[in-house]
C-alpha atoms as a PDB file:
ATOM      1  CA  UNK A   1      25.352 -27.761 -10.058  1.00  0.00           C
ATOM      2  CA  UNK A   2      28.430 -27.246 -12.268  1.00  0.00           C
ATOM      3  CA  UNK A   3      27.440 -23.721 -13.092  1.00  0.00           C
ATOM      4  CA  UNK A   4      26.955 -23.013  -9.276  1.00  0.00           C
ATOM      5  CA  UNK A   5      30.554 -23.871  -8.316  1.00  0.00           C
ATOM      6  CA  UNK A   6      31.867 -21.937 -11.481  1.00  0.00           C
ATOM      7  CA  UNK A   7      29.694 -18.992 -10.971  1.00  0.00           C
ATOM      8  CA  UNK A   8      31.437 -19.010  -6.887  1.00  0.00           C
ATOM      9  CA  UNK A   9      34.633 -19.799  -8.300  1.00  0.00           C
ATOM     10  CA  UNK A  10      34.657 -16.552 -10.683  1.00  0.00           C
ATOM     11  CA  UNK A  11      33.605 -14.059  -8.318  1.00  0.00           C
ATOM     12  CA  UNK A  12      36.451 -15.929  -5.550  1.00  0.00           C
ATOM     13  CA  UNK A  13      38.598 -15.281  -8.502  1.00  0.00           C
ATOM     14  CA  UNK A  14      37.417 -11.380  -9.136  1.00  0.00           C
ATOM     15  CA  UNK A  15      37.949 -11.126  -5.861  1.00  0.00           C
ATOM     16  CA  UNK A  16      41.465 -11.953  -5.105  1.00  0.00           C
ATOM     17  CA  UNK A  17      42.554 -10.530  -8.286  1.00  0.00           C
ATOM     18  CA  UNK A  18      40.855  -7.245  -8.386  1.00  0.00           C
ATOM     19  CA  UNK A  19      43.074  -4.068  -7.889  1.00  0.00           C
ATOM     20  CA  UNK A  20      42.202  -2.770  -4.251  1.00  0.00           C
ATOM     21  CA  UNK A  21      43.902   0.528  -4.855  1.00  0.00           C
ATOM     22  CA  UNK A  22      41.536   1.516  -7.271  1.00  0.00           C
ATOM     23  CA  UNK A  23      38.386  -0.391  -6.429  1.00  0.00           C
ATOM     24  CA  UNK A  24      36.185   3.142  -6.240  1.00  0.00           C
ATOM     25  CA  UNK A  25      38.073   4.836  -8.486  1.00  0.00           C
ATOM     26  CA  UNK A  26      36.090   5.851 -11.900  1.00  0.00           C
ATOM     27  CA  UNK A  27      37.797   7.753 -14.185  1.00  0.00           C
ATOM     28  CA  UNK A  28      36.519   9.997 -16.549  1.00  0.00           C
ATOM     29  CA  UNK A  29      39.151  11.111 -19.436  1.00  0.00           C
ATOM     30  CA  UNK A  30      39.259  14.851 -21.279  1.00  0.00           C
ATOM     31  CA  UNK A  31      41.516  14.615 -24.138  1.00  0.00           C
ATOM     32  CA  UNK A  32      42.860  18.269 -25.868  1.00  0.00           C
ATOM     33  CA  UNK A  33      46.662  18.191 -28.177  1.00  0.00           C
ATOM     34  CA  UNK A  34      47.691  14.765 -27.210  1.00  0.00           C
ATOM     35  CA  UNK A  35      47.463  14.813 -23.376  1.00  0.00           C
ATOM     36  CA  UNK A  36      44.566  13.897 -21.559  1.00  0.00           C
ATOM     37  CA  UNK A  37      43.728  15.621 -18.249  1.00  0.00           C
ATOM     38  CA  UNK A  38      41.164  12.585 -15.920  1.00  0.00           C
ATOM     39  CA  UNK A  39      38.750  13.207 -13.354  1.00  0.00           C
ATOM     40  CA  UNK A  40      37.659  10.398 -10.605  1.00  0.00           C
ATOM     41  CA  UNK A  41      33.764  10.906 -10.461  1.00  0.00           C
ATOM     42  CA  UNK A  42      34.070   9.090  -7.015  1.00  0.00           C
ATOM     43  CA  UNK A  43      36.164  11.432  -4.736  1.00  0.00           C
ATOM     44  CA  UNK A  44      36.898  14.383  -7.258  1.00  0.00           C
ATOM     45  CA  UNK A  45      40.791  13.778  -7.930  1.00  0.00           C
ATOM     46  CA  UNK A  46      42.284  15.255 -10.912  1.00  0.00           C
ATOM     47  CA  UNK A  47      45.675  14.632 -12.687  1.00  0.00           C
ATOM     48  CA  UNK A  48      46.655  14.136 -16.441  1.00  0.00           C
ATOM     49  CA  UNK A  49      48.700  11.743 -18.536  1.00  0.00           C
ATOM     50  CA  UNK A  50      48.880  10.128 -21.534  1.00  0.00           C
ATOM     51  CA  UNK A  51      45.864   9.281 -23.924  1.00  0.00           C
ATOM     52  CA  UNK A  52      44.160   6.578 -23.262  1.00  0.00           C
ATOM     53  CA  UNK A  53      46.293   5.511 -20.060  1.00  0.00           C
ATOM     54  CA  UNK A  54      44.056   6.703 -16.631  1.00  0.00           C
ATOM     55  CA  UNK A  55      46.183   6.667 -13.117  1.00  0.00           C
ATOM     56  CA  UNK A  56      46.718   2.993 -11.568  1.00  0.00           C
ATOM     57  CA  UNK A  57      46.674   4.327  -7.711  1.00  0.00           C
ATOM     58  CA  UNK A  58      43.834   6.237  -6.131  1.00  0.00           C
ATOM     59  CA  UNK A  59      44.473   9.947  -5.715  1.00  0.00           C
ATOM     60  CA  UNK A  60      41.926  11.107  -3.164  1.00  0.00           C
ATOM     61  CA  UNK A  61      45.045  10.843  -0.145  1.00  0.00           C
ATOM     62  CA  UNK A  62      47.516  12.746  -2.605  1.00  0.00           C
ATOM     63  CA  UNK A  63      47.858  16.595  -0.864  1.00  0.00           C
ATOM     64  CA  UNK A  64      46.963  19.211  -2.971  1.00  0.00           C
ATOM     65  CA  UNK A  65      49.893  21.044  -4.020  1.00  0.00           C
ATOM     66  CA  UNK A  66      50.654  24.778  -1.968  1.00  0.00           C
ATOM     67  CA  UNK A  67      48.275  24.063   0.778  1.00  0.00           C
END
């Protein structure tokens, strides 16, 4: 019964502390001379920055630029 209400109690938790802004996102990181260029599999965004660091936001409602 214990393990019931803990198992509830961690996904509540995962739940309310999950980042929303990023839920979908899945990042996929291409590293070449210190810079790393990453790729959302989910809606096909692409932007770079640092090794090892992938975006916090979702970038599928960022405009492309000189559209």
């Amino acid at each position: 019964m214990i393990a019931v209400v803990g198992l509830i109690l961690a996904f509540v938790l995962v739940a309310i502390f999950s980042n929303r802004k990023t839920r979908l996102c899945r990042w996929r990181e291409n590293r070449s001379d210190g810079q790393a260029s990453y790729t959302c599999v989910y809606c096909g965004a692409v932007t770079s920055g640092p090794v090892g660091q992938p975006p916090k936001v979702c970038l599928r409602d960022v405009p492309l630029s000189g559209s």
